[in-house]
C-alpha atoms as a PDB file:
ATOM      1  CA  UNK A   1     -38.582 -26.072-144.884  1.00  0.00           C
ATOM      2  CA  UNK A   2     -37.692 -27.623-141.560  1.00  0.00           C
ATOM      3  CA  UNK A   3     -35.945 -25.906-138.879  1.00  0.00           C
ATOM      4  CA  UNK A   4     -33.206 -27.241-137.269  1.00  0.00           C
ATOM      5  CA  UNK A   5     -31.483 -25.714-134.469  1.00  0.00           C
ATOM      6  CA  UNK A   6     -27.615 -26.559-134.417  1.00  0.00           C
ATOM      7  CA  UNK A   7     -27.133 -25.036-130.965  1.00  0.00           C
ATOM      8  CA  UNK A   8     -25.853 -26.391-128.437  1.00  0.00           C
ATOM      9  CA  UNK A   9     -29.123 -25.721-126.089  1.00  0.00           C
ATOM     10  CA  UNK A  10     -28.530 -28.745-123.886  1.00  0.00           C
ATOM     11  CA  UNK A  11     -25.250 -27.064-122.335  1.00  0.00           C
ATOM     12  CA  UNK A  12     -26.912 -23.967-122.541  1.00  0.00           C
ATOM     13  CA  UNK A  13     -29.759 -25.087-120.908  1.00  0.00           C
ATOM     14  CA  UNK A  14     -27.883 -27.143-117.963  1.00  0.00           C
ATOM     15  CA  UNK A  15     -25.541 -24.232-117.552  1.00  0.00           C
ATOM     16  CA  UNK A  16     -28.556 -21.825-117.187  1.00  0.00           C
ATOM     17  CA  UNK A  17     -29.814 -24.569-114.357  1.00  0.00           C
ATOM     18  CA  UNK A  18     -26.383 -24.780-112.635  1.00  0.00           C
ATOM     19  CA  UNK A  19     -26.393 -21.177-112.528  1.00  0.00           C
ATOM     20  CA  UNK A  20     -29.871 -21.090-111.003  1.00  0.00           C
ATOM     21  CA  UNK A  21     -29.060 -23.947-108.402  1.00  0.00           C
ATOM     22  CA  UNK A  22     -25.808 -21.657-107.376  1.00  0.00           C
ATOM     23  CA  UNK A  23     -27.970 -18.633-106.894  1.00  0.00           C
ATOM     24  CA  UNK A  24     -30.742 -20.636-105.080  1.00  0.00           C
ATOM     25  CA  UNK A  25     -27.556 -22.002-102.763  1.00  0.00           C
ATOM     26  CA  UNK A  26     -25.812 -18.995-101.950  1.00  0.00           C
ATOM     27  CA  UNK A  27     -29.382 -17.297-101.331  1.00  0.00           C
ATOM     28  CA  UNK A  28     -30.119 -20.451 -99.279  1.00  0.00           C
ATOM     29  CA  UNK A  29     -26.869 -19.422 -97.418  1.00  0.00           C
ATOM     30  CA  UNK A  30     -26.962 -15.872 -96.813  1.00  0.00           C
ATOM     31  CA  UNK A  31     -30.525 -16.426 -95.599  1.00  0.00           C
ATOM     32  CA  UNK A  32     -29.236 -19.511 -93.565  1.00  0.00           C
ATOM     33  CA  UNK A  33     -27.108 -17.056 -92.211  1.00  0.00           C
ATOM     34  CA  UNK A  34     -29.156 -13.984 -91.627  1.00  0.00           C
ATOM     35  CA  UNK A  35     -31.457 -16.413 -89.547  1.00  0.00           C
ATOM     36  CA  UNK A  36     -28.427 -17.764 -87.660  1.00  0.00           C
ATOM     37  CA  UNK A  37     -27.492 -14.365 -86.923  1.00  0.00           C
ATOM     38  CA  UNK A  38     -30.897 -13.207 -85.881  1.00  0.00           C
ATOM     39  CA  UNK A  39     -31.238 -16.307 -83.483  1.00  0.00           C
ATOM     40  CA  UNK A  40     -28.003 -15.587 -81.822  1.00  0.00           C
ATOM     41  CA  UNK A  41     -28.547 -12.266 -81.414  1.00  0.00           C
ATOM     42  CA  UNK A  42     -32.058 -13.359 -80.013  1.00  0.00           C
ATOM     43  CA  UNK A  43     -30.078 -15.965 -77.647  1.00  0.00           C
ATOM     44  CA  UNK A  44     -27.455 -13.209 -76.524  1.00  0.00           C
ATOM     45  CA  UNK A  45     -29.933 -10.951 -75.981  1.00  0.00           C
ATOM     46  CA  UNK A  46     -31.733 -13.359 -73.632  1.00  0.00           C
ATOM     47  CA  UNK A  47     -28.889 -14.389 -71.604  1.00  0.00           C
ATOM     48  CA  UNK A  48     -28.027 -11.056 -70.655  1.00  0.00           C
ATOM     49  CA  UNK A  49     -31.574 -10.190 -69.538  1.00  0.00           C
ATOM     50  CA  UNK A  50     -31.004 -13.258 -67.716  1.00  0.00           C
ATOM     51  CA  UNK A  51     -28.084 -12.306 -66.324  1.00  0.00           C
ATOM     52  CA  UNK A  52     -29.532  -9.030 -65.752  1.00  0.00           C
ATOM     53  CA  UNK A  53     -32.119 -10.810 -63.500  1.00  0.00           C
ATOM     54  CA  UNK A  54     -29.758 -12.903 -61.761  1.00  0.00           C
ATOM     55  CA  UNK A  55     -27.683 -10.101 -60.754  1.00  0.00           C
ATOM     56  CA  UNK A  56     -30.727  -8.220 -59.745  1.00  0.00           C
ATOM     57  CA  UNK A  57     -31.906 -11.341 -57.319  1.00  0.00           C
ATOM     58  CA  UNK A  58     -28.895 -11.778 -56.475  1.00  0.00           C
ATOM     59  CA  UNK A  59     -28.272  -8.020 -54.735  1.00  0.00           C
ATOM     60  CA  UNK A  60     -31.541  -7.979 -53.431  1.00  0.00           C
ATOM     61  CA  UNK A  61     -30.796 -11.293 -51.717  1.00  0.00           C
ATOM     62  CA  UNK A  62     -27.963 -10.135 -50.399  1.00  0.00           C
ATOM     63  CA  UNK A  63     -30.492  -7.200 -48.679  1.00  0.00           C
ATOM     64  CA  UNK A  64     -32.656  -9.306 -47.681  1.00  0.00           C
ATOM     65  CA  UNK A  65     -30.202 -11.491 -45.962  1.00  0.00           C
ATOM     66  CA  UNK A  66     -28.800  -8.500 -44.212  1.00  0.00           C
ATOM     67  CA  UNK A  67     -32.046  -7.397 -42.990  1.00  0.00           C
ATOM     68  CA  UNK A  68     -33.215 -10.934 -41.809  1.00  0.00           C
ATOM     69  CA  UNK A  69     -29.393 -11.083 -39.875  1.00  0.00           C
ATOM     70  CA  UNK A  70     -30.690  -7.704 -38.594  1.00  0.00           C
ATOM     71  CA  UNK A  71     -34.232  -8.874 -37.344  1.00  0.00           C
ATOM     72  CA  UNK A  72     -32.079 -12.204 -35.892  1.00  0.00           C
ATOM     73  CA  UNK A  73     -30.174  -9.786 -34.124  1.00  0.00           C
ATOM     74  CA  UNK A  74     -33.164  -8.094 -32.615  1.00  0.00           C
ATOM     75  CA  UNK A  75     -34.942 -10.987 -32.211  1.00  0.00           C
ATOM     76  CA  UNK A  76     -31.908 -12.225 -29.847  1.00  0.00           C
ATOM     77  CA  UNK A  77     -31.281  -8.899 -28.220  1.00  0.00           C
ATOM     78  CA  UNK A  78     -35.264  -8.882 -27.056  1.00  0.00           C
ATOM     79  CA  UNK A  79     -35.155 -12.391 -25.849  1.00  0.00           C
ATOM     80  CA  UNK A  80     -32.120 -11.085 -23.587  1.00  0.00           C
ATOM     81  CA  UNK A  81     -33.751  -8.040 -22.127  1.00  0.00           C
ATOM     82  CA  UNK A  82     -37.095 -10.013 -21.821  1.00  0.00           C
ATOM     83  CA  UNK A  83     -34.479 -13.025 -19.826  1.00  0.00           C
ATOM     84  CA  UNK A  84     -33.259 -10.118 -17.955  1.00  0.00           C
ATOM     85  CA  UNK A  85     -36.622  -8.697 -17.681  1.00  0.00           C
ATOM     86  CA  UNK A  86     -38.108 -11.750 -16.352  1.00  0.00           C
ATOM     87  CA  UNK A  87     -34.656 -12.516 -13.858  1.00  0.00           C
ATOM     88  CA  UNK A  88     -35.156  -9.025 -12.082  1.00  0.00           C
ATOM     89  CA  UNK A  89     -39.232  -9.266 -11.882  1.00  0.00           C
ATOM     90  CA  UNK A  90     -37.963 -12.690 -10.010  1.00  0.00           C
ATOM     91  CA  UNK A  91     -36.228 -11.176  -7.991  1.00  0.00           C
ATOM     92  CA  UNK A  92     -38.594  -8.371  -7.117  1.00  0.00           C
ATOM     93  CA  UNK A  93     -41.149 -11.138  -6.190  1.00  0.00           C
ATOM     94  CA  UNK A  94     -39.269 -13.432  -4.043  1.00  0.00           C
ATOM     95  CA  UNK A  95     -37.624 -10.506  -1.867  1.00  0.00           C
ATOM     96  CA  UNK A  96     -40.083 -10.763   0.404  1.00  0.00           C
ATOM     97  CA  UNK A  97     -40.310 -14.140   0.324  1.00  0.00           C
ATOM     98  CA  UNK A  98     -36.398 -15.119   1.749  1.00  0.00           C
ATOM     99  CA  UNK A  99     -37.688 -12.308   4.637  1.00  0.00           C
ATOM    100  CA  UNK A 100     -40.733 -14.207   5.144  1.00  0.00           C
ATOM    101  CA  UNK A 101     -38.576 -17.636   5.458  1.00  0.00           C
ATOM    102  CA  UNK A 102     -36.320 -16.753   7.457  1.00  0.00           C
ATOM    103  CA  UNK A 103     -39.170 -14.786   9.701  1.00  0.00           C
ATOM    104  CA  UNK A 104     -40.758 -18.746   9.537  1.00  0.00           C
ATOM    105  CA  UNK A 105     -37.647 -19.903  10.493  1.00  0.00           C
ATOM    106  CA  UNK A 106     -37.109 -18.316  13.893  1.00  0.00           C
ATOM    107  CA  UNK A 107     -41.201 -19.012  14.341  1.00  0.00           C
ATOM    108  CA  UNK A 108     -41.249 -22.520  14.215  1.00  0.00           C
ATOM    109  CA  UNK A 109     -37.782 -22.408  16.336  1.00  0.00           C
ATOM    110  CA  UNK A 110     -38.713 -24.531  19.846  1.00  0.00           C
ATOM    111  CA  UNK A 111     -36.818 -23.966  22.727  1.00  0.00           C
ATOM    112  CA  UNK A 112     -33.720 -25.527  23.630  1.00  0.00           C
ATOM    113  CA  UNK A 113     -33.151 -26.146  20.198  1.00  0.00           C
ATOM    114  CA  UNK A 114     -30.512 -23.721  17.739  1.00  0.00           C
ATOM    115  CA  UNK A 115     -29.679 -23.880  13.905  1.00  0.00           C
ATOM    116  CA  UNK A 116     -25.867 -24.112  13.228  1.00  0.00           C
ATOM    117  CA  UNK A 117     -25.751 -24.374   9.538  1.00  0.00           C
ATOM    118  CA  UNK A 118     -28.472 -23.775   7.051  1.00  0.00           C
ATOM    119  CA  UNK A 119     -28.061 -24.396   3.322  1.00  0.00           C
ATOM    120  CA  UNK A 120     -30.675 -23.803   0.634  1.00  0.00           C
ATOM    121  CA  UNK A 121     -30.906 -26.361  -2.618  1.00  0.00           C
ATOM    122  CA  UNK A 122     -33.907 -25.539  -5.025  1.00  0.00           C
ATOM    123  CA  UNK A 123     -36.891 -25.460  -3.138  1.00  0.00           C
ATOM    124  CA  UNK A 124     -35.311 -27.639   0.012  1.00  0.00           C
ATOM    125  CA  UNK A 125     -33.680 -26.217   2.478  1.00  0.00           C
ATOM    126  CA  UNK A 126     -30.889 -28.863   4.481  1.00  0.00           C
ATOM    127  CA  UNK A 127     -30.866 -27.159   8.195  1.00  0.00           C
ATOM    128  CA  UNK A 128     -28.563 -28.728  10.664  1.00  0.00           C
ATOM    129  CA  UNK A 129     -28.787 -27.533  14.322  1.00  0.00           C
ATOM    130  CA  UNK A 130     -28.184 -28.550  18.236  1.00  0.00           C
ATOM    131  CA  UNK A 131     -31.239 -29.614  20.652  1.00  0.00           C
ATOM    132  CA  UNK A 132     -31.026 -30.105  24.263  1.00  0.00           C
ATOM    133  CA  UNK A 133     -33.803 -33.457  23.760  1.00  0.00           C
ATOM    134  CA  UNK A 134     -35.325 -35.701  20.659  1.00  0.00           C
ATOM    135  CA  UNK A 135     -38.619 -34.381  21.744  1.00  0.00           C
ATOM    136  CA  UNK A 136     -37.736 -30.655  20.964  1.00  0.00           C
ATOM    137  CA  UNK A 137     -36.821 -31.493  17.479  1.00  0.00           C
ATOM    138  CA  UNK A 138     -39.861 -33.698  16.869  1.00  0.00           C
ATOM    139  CA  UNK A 139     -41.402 -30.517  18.147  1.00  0.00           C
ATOM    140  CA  UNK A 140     -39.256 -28.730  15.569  1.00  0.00           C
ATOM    141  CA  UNK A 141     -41.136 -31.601  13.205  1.00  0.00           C
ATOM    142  CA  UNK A 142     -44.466 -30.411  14.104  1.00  0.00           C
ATOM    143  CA  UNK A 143     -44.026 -26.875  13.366  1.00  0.00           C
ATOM    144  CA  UNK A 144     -43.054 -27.318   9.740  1.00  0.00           C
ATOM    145  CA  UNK A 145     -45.711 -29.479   9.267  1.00  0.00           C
ATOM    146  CA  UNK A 146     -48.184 -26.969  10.432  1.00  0.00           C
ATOM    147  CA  UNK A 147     -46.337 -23.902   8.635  1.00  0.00           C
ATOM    148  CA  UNK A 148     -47.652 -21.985   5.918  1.00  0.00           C
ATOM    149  CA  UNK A 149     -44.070 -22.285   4.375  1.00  0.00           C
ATOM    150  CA  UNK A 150     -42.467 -25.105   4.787  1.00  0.00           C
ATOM    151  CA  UNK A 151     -43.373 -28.800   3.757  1.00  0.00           C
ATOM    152  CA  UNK A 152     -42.181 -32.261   4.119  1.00  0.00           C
ATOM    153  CA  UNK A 153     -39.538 -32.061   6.857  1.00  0.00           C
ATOM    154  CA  UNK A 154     -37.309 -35.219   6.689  1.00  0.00           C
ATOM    155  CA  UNK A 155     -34.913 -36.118   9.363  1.00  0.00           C
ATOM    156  CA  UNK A 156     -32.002 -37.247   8.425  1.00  0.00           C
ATOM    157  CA  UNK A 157     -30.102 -37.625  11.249  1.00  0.00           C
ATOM    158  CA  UNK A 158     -29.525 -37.228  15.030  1.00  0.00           C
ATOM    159  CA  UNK A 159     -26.173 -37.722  16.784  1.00  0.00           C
ATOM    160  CA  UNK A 160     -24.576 -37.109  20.408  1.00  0.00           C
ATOM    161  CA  UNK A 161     -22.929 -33.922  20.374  1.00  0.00           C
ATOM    162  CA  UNK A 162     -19.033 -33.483  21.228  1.00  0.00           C
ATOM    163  CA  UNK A 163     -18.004 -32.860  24.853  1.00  0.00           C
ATOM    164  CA  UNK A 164     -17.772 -29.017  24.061  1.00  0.00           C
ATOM    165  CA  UNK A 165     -21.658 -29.226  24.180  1.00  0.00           C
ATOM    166  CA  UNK A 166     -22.408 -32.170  26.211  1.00  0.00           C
ATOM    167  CA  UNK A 167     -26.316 -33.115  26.412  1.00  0.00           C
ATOM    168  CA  UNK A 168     -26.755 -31.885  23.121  1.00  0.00           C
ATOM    169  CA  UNK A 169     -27.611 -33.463  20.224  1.00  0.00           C
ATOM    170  CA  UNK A 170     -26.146 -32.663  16.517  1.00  0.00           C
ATOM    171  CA  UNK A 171     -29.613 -33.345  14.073  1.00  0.00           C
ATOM    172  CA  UNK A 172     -29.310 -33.036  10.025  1.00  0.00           C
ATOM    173  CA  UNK A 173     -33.004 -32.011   8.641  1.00  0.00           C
ATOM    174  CA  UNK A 174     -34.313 -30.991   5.234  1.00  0.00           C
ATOM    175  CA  UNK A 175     -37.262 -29.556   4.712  1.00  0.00           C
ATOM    176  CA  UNK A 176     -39.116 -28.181   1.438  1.00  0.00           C
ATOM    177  CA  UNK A 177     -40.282 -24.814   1.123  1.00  0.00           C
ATOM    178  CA  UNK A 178     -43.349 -23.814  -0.311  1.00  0.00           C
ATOM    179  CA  UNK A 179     -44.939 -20.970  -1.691  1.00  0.00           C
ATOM    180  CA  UNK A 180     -48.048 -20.071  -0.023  1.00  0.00           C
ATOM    181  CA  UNK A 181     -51.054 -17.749  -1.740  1.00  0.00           C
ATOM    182  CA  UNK A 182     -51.315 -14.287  -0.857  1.00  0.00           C
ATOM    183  CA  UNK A 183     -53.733 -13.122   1.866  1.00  0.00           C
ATOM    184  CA  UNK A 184     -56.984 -11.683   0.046  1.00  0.00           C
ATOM    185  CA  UNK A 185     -56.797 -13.478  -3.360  1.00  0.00           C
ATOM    186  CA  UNK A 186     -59.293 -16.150  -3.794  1.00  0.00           C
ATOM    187  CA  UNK A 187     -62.045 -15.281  -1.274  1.00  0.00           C
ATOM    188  CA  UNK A 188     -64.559 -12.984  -1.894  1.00  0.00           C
END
């Protein structure tokens, strides 16, 4: 005899499969979102390292920039005292030096011949002065030329004194000053 099966398998059978698709889905799900979950912990966990990081550059940035203002500072303060350094070793040096001038001055002085003003520019020095003749300040000339300290005197110019000092005449003169070398160095 023949079985025959009066079941209704089919339904059975594409129940059973619906049921099995609905497990597979909500598995799908809850491992959809147990990965999620997992990736953004991952992500959060990253960003505040990160931000860890950032805030750790960030402070020792803020040292560093404190310490570089610091060595600015420094820096600045020992380019002063080196300026002032350098300003009074100047002046030590050229004491001597004005003495010496003014010592060259009086040397080269003719007779018959005064300075009445005397003004100093750089390295030029604008004298004006009375002389009894033109020949005692081309005299006056002469010496400057032949000076250790003084260069290049120019005459500017020569005029007839006022009647207060009659036979005088008024002369405007510049001449440049120069350094000479010290006695001793550069002969052996």
């Amino acid at each position: 005899m023949a079985k025959i099966n009066l079941r209704p398998w089919r339904e059975e059978l594409r129940a059973e499969k619906q049921q099995q698709f609905v497990v597979m889905i909500v598995g799908a799900a809850v491992l959809a979102a147990a990965l999620a979950f997992l990736w953004k912990t991952d992500v959060d966990n990253r960003i505040a390292y990160q931000e860890s990081r950032n805030a750790y550059i960030q402070t020792a940035t803020k040292e560093l920039d404190a310490q570089i203002k610091e060595i600015e500072d420094l820096k600045r303060k020992r380019d002063e005292l080196l300026a002032r350094m350098r300003v009074i070793q100047d002046l030590q040096g050229k004491r001597p030096v004005i003495v010496r001038v003014f010592d060259e001055l009086v040397r080269t002085l003719p007779e018959g011949l005064y300075y009445t003003s005397l003004n100093r520019k750089g390295t030029s020095l604008e004298l004006v002065g009375m002389a009894e003749s033109n020949s005692r300040i081309s005299g006056l000339m002469r010496q400057f030329d032949g000076s250790d300290w003084f260069a290049s005197p120019n005459l500017t110019n020569v005029a007839a004194a006022d009647r207060a000092r009659a036979g005088y005449s008024q002369f405007n003169l510049s001449v440049k000053q120069k350094t000479p070398e010290p006695e001793g160095e550069g002969s052996e």
